[in-house]
Structure formats: structure tokens, C-alpha cells
N, C-alpha and C. Protein backbone atom coordinates (compact mmCIF):
# COMPACT_ATOMS: atom_id res chain seq x y z
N UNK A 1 75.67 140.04 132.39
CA UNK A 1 76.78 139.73 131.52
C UNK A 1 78.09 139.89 132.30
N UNK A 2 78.81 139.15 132.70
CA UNK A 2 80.20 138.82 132.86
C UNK A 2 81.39 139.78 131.89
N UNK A 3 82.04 140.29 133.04
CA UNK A 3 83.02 141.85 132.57
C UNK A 3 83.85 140.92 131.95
N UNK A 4 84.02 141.44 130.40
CA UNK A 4 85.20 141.12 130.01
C UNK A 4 86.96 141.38 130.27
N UNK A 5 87.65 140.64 130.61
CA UNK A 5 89.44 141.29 131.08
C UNK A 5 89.78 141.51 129.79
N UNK A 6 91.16 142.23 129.93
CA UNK A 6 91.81 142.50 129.12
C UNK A 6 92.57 141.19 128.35
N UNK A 7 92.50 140.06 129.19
CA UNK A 7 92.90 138.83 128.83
C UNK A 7 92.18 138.08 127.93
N UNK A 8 90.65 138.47 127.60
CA UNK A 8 89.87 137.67 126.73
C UNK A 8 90.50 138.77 125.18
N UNK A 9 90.59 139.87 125.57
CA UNK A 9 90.67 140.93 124.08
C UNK A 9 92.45 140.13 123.30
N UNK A 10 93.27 139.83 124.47
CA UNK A 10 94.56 138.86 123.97
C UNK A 10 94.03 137.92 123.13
N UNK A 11 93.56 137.13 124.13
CA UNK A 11 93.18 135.79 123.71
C UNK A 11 92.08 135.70 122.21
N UNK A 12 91.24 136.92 121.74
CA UNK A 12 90.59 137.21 120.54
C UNK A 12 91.74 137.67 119.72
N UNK A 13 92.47 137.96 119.68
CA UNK A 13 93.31 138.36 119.06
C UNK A 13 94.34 137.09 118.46
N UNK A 14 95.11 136.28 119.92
CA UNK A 14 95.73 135.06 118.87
C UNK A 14 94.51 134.27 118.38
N UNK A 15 93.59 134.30 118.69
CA UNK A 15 92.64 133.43 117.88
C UNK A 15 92.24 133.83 116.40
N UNK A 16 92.28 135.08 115.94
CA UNK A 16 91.83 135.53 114.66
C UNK A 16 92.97 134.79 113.97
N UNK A 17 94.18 135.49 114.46
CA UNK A 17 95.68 135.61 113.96
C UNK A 17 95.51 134.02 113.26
N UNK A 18 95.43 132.90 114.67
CA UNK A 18 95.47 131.79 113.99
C UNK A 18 94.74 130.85 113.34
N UNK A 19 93.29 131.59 113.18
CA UNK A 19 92.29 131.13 112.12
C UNK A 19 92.67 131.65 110.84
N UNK A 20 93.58 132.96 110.29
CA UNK A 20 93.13 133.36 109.33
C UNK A 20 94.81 132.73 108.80
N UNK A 21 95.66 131.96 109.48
CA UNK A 21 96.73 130.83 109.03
C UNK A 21 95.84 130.14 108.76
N UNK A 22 95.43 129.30 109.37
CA UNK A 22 94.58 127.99 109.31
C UNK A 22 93.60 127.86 107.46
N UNK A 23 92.64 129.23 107.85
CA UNK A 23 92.50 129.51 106.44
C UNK A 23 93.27 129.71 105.15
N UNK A 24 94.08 130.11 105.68
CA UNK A 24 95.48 130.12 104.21
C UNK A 24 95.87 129.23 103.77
N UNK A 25 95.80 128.12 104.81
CA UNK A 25 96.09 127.06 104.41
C UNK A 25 95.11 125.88 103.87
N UNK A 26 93.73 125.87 104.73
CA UNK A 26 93.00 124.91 103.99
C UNK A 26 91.87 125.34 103.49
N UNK A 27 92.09 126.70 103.03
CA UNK A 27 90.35 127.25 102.38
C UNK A 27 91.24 126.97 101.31
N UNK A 28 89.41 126.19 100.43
CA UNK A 28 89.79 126.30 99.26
C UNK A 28 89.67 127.52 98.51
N UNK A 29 90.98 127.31 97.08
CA UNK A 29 91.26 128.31 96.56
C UNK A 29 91.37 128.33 95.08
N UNK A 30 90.58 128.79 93.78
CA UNK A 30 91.35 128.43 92.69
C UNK A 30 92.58 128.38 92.52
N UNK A 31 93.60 129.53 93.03
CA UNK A 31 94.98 130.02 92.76
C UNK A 31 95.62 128.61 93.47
N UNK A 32 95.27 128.04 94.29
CA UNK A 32 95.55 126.71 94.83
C UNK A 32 95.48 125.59 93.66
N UNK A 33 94.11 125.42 93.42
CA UNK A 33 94.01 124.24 93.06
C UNK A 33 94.21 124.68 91.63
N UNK A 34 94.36 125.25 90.59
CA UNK A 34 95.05 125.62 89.53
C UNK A 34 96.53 125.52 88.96
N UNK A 35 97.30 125.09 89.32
CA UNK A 35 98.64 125.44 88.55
C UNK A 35 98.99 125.91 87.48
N UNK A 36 98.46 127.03 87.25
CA UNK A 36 98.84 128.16 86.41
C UNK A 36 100.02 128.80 86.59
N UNK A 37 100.98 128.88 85.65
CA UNK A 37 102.23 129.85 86.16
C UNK A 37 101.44 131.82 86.26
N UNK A 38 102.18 131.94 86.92
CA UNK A 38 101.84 133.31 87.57
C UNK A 38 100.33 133.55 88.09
N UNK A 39 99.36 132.23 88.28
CA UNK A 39 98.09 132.63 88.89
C UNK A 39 98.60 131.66 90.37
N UNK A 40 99.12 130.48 89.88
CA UNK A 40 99.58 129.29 90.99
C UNK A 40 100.23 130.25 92.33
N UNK A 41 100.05 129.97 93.40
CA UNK A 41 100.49 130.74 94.69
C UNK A 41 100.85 129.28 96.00
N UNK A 42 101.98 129.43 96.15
CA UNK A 42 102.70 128.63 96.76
C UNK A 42 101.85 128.73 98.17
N UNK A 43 102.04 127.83 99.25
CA UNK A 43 101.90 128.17 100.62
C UNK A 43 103.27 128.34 101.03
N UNK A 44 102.92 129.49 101.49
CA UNK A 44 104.41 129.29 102.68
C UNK A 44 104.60 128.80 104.19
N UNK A 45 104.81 127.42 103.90
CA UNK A 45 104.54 126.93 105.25
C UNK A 45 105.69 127.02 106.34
N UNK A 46 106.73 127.83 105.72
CA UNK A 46 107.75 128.22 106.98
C UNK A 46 107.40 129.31 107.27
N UNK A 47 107.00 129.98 106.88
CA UNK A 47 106.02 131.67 107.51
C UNK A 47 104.84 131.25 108.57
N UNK A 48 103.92 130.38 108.09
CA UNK A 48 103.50 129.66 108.60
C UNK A 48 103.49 129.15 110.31
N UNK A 49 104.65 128.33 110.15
CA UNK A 49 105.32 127.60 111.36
C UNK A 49 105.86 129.07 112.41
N UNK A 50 106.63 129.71 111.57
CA UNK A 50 107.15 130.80 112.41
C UNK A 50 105.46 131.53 112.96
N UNK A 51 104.95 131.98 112.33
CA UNK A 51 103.76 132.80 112.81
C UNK A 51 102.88 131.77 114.04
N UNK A 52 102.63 130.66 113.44
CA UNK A 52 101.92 129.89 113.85
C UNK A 52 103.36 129.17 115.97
N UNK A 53 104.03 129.50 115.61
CA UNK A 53 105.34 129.38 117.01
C UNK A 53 105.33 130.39 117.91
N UNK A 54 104.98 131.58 117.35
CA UNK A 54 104.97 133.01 118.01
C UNK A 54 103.44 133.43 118.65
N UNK A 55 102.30 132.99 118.02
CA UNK A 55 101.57 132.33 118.73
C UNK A 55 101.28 131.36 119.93
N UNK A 56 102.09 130.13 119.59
CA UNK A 56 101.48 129.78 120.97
C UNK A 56 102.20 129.95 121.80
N UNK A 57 103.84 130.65 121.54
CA UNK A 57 104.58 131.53 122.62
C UNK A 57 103.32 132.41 123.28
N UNK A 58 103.11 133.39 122.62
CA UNK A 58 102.26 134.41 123.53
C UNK A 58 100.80 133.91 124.19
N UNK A 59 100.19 132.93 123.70
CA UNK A 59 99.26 131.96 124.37
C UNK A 59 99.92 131.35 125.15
N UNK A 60 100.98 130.58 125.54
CA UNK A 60 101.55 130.33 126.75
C UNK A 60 101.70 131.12 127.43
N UNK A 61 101.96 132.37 127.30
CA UNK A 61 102.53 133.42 128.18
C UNK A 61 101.31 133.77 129.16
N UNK A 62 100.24 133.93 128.09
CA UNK A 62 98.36 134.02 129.08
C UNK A 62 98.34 132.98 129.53
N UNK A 63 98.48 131.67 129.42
CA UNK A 63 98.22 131.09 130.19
C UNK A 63 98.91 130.83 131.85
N UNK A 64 100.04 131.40 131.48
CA UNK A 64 101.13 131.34 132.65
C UNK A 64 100.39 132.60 133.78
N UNK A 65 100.16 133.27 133.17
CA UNK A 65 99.69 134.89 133.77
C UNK A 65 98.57 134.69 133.89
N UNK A 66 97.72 134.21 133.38
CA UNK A 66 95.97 133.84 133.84
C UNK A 66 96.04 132.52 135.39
N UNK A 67 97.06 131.33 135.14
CA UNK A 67 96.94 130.18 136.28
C UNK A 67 97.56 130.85 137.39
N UNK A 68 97.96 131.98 137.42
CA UNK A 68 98.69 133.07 139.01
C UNK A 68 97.65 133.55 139.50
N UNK A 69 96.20 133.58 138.74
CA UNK A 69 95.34 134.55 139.47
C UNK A 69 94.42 133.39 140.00
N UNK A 70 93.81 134.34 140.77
CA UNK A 70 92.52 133.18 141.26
C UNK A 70 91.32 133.79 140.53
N UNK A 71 89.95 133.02 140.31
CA UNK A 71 88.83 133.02 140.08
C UNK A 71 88.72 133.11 138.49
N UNK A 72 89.67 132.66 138.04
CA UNK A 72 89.50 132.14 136.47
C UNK A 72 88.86 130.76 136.44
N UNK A 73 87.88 131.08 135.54
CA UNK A 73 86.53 130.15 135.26
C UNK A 73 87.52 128.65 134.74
N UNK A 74 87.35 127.86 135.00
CA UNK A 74 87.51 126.56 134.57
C UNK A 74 87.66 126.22 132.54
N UNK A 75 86.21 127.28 132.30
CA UNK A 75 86.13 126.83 131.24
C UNK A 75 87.51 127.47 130.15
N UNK A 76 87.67 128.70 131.00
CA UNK A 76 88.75 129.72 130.53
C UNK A 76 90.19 128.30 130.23
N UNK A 77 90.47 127.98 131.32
CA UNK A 77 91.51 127.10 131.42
C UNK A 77 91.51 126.27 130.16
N UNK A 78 90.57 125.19 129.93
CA UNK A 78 89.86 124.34 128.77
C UNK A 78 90.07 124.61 127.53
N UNK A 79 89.68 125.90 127.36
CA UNK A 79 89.43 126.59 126.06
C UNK A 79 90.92 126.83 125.86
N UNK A 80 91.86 128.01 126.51
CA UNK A 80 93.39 128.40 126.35
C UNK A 80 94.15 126.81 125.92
N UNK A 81 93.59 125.89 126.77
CA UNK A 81 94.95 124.76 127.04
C UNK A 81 94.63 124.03 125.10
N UNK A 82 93.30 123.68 124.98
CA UNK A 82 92.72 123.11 123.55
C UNK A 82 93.16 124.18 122.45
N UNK A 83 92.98 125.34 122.35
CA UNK A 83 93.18 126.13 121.40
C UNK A 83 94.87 126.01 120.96
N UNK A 84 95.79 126.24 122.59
CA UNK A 84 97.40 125.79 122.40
C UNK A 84 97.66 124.99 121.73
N UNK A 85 96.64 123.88 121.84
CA UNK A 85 97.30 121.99 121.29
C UNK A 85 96.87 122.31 119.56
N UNK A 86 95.94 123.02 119.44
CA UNK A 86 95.45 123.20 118.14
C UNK A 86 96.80 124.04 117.26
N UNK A 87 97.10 125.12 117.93
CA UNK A 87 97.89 125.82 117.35
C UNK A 87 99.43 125.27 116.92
N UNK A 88 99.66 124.70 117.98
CA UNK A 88 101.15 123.49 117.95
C UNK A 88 101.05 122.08 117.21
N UNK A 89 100.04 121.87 117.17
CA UNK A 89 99.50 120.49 116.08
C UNK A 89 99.65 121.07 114.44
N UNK A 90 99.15 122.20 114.51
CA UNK A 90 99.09 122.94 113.20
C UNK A 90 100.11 123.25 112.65
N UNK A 91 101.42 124.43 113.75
CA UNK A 91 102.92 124.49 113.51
C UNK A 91 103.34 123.17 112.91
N UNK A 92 103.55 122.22 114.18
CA UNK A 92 104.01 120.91 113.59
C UNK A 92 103.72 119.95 112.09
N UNK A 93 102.46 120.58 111.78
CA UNK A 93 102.38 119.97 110.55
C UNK A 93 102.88 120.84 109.43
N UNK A 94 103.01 122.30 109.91
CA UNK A 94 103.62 123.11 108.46
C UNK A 94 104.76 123.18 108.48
N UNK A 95 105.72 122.80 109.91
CA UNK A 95 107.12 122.06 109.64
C UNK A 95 107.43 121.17 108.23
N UNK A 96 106.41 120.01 108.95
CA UNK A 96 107.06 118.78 108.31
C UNK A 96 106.40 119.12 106.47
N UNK A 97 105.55 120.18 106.32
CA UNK A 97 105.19 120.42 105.03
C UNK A 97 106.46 121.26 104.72
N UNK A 98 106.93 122.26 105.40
CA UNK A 98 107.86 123.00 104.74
C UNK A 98 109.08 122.54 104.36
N UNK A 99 109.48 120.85 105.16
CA UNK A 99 110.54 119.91 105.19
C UNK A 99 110.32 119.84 103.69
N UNK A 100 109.00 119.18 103.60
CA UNK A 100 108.58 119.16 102.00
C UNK A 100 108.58 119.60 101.17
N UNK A 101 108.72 121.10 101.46
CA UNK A 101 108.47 122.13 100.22
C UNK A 101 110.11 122.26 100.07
N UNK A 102 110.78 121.95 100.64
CA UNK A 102 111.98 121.92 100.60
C UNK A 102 112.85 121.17 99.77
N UNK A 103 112.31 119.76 99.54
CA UNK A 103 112.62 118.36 98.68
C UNK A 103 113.42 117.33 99.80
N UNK A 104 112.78 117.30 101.00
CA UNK A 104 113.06 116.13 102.01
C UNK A 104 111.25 115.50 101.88
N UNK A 105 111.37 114.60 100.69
CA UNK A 105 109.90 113.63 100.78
C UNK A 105 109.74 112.93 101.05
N UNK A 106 110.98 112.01 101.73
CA UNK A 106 110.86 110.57 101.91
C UNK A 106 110.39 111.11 104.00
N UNK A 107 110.15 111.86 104.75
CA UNK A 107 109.85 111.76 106.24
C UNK A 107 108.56 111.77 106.23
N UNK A 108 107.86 112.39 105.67
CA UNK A 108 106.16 112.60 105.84
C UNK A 108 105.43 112.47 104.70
N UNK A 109 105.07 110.99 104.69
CA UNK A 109 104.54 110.16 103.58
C UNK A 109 102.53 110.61 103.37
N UNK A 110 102.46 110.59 102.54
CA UNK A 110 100.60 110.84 102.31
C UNK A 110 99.84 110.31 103.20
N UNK A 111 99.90 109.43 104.03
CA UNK A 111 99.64 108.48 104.73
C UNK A 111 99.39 109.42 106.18
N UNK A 112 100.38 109.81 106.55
CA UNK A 112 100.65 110.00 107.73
C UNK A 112 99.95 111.75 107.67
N UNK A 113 100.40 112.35 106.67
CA UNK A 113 99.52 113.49 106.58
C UNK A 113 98.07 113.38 106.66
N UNK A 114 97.27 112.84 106.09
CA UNK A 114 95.95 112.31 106.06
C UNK A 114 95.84 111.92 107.40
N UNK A 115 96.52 111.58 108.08
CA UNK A 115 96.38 110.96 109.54
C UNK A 115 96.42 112.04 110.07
N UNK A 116 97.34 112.78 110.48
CA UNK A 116 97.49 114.12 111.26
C UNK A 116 96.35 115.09 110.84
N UNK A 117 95.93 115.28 109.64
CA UNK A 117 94.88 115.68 109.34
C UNK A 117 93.66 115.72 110.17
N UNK A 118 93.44 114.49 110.15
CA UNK A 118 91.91 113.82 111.20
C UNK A 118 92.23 114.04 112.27
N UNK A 119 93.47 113.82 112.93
CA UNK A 119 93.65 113.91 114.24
C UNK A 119 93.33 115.70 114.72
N UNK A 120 94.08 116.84 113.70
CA UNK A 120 93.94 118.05 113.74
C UNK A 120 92.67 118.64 113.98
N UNK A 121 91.66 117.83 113.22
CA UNK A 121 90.53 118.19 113.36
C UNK A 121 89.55 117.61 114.48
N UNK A 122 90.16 116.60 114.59
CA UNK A 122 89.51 116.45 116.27
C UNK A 122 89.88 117.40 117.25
N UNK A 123 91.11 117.57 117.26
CA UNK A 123 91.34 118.80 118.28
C UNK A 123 90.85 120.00 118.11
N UNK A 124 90.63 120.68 116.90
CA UNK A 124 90.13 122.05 116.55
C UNK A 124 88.55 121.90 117.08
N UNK A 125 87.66 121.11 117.05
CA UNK A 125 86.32 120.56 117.65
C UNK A 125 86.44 120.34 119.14
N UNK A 126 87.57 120.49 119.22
CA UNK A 126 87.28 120.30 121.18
C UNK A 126 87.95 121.87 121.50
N UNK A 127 88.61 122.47 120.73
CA UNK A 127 88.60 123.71 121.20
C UNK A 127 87.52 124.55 120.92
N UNK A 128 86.38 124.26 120.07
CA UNK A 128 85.65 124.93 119.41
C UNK A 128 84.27 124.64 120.76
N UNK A 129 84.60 123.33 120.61
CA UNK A 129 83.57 123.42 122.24
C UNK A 129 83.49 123.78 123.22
N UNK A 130 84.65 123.75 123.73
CA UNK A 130 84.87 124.74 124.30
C UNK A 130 84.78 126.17 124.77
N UNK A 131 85.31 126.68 123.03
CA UNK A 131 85.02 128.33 122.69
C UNK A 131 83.47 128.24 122.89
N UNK A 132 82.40 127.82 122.44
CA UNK A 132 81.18 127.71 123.00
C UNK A 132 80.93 128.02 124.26
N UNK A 133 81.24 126.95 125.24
CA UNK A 133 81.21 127.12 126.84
C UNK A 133 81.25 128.53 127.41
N UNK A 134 82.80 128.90 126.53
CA UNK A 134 83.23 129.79 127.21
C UNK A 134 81.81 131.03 126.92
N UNK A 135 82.00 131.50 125.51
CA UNK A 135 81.08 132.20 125.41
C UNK A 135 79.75 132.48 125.97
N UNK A 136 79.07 131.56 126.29
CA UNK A 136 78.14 131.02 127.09
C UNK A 136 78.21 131.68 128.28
N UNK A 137 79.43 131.39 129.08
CA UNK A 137 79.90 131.40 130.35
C UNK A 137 79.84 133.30 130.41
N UNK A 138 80.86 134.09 129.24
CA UNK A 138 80.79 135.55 129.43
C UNK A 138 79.49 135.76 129.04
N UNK A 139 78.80 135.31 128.48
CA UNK A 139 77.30 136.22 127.78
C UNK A 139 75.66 135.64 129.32
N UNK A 140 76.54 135.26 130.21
CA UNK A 140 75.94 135.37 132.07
C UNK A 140 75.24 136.38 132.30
């Protein structure tokens, strides 16, 4: 088995952080899909964006500090760079939702959400394959 760094325990860490956004946002939920006054629960998608920004700040930061060293596995690279695009695809869409929650409706039409959607989820599947590899790769 392949020694874990202190860089994989980071890197488990923004990954929970930004699954359990991800979940806030698209697990389903009665309190969601209900509009009940006082059961109904808003998303906050500028908490969101901010959390989800401060993230892939500090995932850039590993990645800057992991490409200085030598003998970082390939797959390491793969996995950090896909998981980033995931996390910044995600920000970017709880922007343009929070534009929304705001009452600017006419920039990001149903259309285009549904689009970014599919596209989101292609990327979350190539980081996820990734995360595979990798795992693979430490459990040597």
C-alpha cells in the first residue's frame, strides 16, 4: 500500500466540503420541493459560490505546491485538475442562480441551466474516474 501525504488528507477534506455543497443543492428534499411557509428552505446560493470560491482557492494552492515536487503520480495531477473544473463549474452556476435569487431573470434562461446542468455532470464523472484511478493507485 502506497504512504499516504499529508496532501491526500487536504485534498479529502476539500472534497467532502464540496460534496456536501453539491448535496445541498441537488439532493432531493421535501423542505425543497414543498413550499410550505416556515417548512420551505431557500438555497443559499451566494454562501454557496463563496464556499464553493474558497475551495478551489485552496485546491489551487495544492495544486501549485504538489506540481513543485517531483514523483507525483500522474493520476494525482488528473484527479486535482477534474475535481477544480468541477468545483468552478458548480461556483459558476450558483452565481448565475444567486443573480436569480436576486430578481435579475432575464441572463440565465431554463434553457441554458438545463444545459450547464448536463455539461456539470459530465465533468463530475470524469473526476469521479479519476478519483477511482487514484484510489486504485494508493490501495498498491
Amino acid at each position: 500500500m502506497t504512504e499516504i501525504p499529508n496532501e491526500m488528507y487536504q485534498l479529502h477534506s476539500i472534497l467532502e466540503r464540496y460534496i456536501s455543497i453539491h448535496d445541498k443543492i441537488f439532493k432531493f428534499s421535501f423542505k425543497k420541493a414543498l413550499p410550505i411557509p416556515g417548512i420551505f428552505k431557500d438555497i443559499n446560493f451566494g454562501k454557496h459560490f463563496r464556499e464553493l470560491d474558497s475551495l478551489a482557492s485552496s485546491l489551487d494552492h495544492l495544486i501549485i505546491l504538489k506540481s513543485n515536487k517531483t514523483g507525483i503520480p500522474e493520476v494525482f495531477q488528473q484527479y486535482t485538475q477534474a475535481l477544480l473544473k468541477a468545483i468552478k463549474f458548480l461556483r459558476d452556476i450558483c452565481a448565475r442562480l444567486d443573480d436569480m435569487s436576486k430578481g435579475d431573470l432575464k441572463d440565465y434562461k431554463w434553457k441554458q441551466y438545463k444545459a450547464d446542468l448536463d455539461q456539470y455532470h459530465v465533468i463530475v464523472e470524469r473526476y469521479r474516474k479519476f478519483g477511482s484511478a487514484l484510489n486504485e493507485y494508493i490501495h498498491k
